[in-house]
N, C-alpha and C. Protein backbone atom coordinates (compact mmCIF):
# COMPACT_ATOMS: atom_id res chain seq x y z
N UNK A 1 -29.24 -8.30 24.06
CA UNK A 1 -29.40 -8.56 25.48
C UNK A 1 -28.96 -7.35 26.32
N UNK A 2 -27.84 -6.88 25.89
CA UNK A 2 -27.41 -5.91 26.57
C UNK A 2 -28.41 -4.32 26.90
N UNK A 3 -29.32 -4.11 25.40
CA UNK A 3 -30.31 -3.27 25.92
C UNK A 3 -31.16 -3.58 26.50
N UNK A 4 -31.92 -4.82 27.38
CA UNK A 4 -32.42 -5.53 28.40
C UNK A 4 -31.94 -5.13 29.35
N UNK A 5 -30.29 -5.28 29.96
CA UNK A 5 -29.98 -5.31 31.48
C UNK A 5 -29.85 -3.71 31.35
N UNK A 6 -29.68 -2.97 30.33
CA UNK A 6 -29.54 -1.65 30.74
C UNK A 6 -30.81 -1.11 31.24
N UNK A 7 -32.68 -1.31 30.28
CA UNK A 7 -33.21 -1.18 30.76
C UNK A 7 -33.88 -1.35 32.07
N UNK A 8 -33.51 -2.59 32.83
CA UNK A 8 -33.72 -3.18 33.78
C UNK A 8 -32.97 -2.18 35.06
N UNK A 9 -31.42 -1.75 34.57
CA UNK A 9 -30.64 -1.21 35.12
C UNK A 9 -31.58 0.17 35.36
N UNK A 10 -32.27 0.65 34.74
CA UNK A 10 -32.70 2.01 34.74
C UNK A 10 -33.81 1.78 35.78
N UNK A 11 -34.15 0.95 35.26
CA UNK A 11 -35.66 0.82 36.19
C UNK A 11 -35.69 0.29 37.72
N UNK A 12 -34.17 -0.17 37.70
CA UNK A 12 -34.00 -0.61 39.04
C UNK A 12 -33.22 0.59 39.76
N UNK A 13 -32.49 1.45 39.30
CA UNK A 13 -32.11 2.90 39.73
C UNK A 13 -33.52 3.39 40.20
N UNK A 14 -34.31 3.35 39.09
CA UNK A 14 -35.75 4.53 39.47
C UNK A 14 -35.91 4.04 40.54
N UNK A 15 -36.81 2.70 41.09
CA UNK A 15 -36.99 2.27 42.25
C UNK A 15 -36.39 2.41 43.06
N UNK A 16 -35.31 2.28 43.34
CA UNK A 16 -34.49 2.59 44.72
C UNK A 16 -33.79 3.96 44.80
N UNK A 17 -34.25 4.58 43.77
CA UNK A 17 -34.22 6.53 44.29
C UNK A 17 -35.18 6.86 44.83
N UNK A 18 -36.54 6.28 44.50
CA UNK A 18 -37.66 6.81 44.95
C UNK A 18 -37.77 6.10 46.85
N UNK A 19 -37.13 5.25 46.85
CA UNK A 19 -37.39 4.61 48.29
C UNK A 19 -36.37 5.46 48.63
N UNK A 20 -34.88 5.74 48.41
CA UNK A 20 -34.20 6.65 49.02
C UNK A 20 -34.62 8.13 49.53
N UNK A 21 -35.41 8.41 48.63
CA UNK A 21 -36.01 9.48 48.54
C UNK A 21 -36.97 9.27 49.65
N UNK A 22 -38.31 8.55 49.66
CA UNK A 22 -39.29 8.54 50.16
C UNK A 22 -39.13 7.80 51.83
N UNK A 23 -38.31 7.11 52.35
CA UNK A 23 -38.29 6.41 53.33
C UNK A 23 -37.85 7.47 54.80
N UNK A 24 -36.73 8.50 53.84
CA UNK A 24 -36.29 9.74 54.69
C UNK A 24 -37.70 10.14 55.35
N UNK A 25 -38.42 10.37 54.31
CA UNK A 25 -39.61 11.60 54.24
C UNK A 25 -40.52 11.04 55.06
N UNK A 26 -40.39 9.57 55.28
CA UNK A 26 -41.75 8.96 56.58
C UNK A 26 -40.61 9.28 57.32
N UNK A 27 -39.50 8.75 57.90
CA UNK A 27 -38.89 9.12 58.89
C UNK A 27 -38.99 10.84 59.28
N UNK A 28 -39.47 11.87 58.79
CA UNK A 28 -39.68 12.62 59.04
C UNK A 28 -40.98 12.65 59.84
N UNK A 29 -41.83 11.84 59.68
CA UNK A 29 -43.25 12.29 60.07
C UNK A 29 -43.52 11.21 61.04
N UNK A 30 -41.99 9.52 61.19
CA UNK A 30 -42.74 8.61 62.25
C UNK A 30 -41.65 9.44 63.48
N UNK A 31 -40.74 10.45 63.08
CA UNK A 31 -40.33 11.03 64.24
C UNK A 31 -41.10 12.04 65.40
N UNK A 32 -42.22 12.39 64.32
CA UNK A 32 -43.28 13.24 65.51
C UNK A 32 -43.91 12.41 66.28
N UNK A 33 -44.47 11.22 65.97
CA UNK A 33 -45.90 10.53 66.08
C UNK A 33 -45.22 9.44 67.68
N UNK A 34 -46.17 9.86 68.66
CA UNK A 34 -45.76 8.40 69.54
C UNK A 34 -45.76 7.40 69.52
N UNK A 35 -45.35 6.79 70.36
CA UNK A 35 -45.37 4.74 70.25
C UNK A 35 -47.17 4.68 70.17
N UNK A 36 -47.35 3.93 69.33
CA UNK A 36 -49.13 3.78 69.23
C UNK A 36 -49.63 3.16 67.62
N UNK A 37 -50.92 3.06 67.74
CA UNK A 37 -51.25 2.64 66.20
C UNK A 37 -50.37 3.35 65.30
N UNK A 38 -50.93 4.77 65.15
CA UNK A 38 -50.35 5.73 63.77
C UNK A 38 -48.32 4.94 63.91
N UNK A 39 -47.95 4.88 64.66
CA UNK A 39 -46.28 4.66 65.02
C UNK A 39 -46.00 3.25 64.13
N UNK A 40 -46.97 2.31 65.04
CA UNK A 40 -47.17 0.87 64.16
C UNK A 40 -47.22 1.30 62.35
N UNK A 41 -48.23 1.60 62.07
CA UNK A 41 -48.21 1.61 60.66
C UNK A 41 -47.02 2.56 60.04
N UNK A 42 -46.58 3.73 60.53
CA UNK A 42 -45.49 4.28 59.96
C UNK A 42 -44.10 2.93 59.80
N UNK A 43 -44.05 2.31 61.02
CA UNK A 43 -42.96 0.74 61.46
C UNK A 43 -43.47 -0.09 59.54
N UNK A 44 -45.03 -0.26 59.96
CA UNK A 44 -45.08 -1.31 58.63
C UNK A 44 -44.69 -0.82 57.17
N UNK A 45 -45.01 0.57 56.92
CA UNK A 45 -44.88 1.19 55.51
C UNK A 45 -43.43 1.40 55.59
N UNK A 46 -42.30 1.77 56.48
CA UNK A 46 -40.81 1.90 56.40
C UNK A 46 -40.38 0.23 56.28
N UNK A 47 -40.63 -0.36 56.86
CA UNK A 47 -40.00 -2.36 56.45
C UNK A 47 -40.51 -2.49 55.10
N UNK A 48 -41.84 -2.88 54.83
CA UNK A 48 -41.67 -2.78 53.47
C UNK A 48 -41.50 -2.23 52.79
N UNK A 49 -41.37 -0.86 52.56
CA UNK A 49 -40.41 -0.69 51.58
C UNK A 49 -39.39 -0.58 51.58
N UNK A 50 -38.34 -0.71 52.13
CA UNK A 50 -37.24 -1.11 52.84
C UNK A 50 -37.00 -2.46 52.24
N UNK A 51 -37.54 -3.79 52.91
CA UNK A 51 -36.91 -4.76 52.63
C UNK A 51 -37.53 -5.13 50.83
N UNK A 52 -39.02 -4.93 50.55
CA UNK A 52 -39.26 -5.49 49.46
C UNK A 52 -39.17 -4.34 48.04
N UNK A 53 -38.50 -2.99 48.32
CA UNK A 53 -38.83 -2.26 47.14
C UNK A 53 -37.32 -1.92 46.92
N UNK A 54 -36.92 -1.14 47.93
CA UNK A 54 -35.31 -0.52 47.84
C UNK A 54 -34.61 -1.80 48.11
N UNK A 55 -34.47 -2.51 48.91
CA UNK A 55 -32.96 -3.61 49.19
C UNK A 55 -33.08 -4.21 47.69
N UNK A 56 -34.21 -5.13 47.39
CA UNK A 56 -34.03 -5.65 45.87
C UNK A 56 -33.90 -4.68 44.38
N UNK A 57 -34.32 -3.76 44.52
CA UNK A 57 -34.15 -2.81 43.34
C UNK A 57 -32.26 -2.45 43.70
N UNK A 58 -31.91 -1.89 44.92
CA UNK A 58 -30.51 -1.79 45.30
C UNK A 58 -29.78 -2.77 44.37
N UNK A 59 -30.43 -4.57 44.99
CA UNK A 59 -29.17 -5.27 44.34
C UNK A 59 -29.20 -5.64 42.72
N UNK A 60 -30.71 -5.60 42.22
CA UNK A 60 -30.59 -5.24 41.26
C UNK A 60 -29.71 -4.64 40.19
N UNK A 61 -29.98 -3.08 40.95
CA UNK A 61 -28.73 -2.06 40.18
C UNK A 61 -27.46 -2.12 40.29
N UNK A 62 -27.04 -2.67 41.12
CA UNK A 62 -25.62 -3.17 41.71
C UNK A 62 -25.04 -4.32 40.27
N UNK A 63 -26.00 -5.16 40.34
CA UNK A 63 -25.97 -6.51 39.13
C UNK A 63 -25.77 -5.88 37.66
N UNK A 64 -26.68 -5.12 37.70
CA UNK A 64 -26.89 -4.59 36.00
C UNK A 64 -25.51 -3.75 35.47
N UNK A 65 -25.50 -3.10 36.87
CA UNK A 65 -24.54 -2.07 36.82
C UNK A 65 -23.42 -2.46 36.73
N UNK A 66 -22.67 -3.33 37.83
CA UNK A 66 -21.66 -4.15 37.39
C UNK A 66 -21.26 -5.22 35.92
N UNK A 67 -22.54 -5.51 35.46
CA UNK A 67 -22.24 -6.22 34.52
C UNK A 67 -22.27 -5.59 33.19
N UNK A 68 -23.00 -3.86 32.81
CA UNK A 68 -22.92 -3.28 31.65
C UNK A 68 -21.41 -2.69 32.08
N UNK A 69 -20.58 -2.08 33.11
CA UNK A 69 -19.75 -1.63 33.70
C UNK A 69 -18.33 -2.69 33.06
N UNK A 70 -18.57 -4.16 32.80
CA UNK A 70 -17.55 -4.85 32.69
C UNK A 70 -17.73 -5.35 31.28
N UNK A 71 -18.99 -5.30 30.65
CA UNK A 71 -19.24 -5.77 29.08
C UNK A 71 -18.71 -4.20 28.62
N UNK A 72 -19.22 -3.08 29.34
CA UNK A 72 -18.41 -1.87 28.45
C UNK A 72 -16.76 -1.60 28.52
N UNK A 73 -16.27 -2.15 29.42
CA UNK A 73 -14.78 -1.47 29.33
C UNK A 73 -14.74 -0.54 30.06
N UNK A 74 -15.77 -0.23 31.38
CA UNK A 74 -15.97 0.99 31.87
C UNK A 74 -14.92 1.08 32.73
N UNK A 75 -14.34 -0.23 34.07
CA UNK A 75 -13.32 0.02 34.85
C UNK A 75 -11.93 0.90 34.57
N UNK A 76 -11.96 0.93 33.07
CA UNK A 76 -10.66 1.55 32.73
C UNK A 76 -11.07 3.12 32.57
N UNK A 77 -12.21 3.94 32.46
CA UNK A 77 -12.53 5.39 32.60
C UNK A 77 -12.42 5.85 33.38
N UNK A 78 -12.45 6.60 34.14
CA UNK A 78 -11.65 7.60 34.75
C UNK A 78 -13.65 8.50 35.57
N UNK A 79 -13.52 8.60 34.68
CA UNK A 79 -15.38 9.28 34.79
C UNK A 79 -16.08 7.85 35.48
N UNK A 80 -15.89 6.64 35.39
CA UNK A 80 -16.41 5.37 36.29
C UNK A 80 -15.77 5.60 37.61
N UNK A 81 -14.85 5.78 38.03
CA UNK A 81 -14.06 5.46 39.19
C UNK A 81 -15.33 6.45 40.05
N UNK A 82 -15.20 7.25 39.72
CA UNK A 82 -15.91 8.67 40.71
C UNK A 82 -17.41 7.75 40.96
N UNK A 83 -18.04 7.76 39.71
CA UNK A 83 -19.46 7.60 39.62
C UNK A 83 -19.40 6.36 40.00
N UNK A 84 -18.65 5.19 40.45
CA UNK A 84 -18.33 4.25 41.36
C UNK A 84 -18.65 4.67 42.71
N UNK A 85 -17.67 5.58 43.11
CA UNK A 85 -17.46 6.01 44.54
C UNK A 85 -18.81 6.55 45.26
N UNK A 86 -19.14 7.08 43.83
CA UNK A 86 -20.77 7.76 44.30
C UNK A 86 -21.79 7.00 44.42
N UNK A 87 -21.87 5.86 43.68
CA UNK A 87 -22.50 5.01 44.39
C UNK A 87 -22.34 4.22 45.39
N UNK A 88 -21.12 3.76 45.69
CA UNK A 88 -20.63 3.55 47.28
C UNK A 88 -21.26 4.49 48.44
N UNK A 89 -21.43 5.24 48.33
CA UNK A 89 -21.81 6.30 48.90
C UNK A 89 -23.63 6.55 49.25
N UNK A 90 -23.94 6.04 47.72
CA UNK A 90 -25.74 5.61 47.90
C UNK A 90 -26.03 4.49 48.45
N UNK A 91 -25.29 3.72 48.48
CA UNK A 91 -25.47 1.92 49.26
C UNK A 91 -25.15 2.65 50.75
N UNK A 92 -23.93 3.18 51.15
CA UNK A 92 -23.96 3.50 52.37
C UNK A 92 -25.23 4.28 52.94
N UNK A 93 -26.25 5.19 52.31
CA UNK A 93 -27.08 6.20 52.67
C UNK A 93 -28.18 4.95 52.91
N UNK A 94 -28.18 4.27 52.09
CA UNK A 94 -29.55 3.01 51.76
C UNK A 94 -29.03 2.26 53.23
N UNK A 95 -27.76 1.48 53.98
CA UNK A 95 -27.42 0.93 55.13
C UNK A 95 -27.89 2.02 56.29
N UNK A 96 -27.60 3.01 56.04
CA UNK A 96 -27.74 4.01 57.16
C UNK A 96 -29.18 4.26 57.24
N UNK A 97 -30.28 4.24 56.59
CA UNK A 97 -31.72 4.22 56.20
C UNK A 97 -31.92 3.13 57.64
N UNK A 98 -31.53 1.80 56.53
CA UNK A 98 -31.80 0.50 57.68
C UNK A 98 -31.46 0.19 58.56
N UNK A 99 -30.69 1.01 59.43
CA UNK A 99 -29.80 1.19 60.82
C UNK A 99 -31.78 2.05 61.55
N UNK A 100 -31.43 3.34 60.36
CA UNK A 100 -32.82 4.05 61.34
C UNK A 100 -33.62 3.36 61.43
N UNK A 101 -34.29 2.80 60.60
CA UNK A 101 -35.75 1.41 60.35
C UNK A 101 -35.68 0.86 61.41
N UNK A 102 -34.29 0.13 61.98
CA UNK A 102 -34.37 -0.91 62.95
C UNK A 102 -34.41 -0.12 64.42
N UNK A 103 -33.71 1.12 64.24
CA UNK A 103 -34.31 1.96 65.61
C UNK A 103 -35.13 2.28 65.73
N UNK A 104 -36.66 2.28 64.74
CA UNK A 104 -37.45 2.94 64.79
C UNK A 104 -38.72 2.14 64.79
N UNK A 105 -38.12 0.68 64.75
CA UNK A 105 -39.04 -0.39 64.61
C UNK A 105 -38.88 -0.94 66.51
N UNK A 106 -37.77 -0.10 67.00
CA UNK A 106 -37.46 -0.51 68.57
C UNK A 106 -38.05 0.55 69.73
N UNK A 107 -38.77 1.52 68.81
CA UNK A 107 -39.27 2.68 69.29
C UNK A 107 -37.70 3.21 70.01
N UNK A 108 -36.80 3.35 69.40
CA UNK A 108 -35.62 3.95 69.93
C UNK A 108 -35.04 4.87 69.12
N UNK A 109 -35.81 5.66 68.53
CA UNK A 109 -35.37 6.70 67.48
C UNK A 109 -34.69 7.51 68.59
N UNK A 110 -33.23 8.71 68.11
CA UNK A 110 -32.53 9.26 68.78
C UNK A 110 -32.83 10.62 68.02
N UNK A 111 -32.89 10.75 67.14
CA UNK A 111 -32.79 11.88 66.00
C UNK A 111 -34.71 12.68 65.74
N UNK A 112 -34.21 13.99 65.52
CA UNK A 112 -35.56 15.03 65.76
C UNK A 112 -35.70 14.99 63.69
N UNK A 113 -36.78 14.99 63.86
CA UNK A 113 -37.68 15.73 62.10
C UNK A 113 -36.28 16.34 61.42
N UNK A 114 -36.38 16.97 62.07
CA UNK A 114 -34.69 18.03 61.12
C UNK A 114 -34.03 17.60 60.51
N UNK A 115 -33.51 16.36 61.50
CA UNK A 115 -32.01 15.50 61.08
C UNK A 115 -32.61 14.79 59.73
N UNK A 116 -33.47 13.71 59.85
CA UNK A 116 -34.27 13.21 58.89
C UNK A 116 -34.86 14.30 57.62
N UNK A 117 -35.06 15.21 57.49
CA UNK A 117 -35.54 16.34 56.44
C UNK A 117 -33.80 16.29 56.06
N UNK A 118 -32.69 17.00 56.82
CA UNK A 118 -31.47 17.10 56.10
C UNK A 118 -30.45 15.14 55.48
N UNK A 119 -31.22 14.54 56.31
CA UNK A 119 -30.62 13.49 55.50
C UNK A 119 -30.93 13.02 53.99
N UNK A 120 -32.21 13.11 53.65
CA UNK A 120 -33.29 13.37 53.04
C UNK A 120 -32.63 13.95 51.80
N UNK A 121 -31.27 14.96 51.95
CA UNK A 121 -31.08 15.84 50.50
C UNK A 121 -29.72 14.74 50.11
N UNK A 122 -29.17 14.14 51.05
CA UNK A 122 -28.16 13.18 50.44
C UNK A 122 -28.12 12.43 48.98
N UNK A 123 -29.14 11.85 49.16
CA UNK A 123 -29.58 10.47 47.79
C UNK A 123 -29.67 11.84 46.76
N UNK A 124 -30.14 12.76 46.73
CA UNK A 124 -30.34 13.90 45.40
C UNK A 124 -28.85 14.08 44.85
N UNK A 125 -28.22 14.98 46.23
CA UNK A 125 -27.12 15.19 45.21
C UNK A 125 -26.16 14.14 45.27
N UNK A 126 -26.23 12.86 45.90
CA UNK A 126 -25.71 11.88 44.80
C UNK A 126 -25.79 11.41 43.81
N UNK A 127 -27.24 11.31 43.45
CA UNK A 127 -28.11 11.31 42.08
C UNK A 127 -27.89 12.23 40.88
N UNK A 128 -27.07 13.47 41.44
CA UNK A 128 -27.15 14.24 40.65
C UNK A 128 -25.77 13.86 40.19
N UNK A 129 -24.51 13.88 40.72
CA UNK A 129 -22.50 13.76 40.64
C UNK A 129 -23.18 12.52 39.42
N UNK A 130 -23.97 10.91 39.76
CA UNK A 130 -23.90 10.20 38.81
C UNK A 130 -24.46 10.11 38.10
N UNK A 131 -25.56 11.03 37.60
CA UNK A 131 -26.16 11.08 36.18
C UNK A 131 -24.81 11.91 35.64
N UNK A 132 -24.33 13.00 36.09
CA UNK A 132 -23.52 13.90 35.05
C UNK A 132 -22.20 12.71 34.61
N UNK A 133 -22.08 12.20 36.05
CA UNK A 133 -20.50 11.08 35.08
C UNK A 133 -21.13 10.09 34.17
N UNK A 134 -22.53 9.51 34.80
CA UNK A 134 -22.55 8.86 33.32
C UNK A 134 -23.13 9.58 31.91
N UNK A 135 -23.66 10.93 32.23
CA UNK A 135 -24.07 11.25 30.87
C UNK A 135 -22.98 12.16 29.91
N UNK A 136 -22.46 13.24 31.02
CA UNK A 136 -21.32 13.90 30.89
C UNK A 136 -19.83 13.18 30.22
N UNK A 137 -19.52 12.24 30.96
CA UNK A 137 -18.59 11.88 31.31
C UNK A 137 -16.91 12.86 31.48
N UNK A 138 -17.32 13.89 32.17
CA UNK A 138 -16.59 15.13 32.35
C UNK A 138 -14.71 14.23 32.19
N UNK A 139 -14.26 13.55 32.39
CA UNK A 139 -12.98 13.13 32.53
C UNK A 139 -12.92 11.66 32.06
């Protein structure tokens, strides 16, 4: 069973990197576009994937993760604590996503292309600190 929730675990990481990844990258392009059709459909493609691809793949990985995390003995490593924190850190980037969504679904975006392109590199190099603690396990 356990190589089940790990795979599941993987596949629910992939999904909600790629929305981390990809949701920045429309917010890059519904920040040019005015209130209007093109604006509308940028609104519809950021909610769904938002609520139906990343939030459930999120809690997904959260589930899998916590539960291979406590069948392994992981709380007691040292290399978990970090790669913990770092994902604390990707749930916060994924809340802060859906903060913009809901400003942007109010036509009240505050923030220019830029900000959105540099938020955009966050989810990477978090992606990157927790592949090395879990593959590494440097400590």
């Amino acid at each position: 069973m356990y190589l089940w929730i790990k795979a599941l675990h993987v596949i629910a990481i992939i999904s909600w990197m790629a929305g981390l990844l990809y949701l920045p990258r429309l917010f890059v392009y519904h920040a040019d576009t005015a209130p209007g059709p093109q604006s509308e459909t940028f609104k519809t493609m950021e909610r769904r994937l938002y609520r139906f691809i990343m939030t459930p793949a999120m809690v997904l990985a959260w589930l899998t993760g916590l539960f291979m995390a406590v069948d392994g003995g992981a709380f007691h490593q040292p290399w978990f604590h970090v790669k913990a924190a770092l994902v604390v850190l990707l749930t916060v980037a994924h809340v802060h996503d859906g903060a913009l969504l809901r400003r942007f679904a109010k036509d009240a975006n505050a923030h220019t292309a830029r900000y959105f392109r540099l938020i955009n590199e966050l989810p990477t190099l978090l992606m990157i600190g927790i592949v090395v603690m879990v593959i590494v396990k440097p400590f």
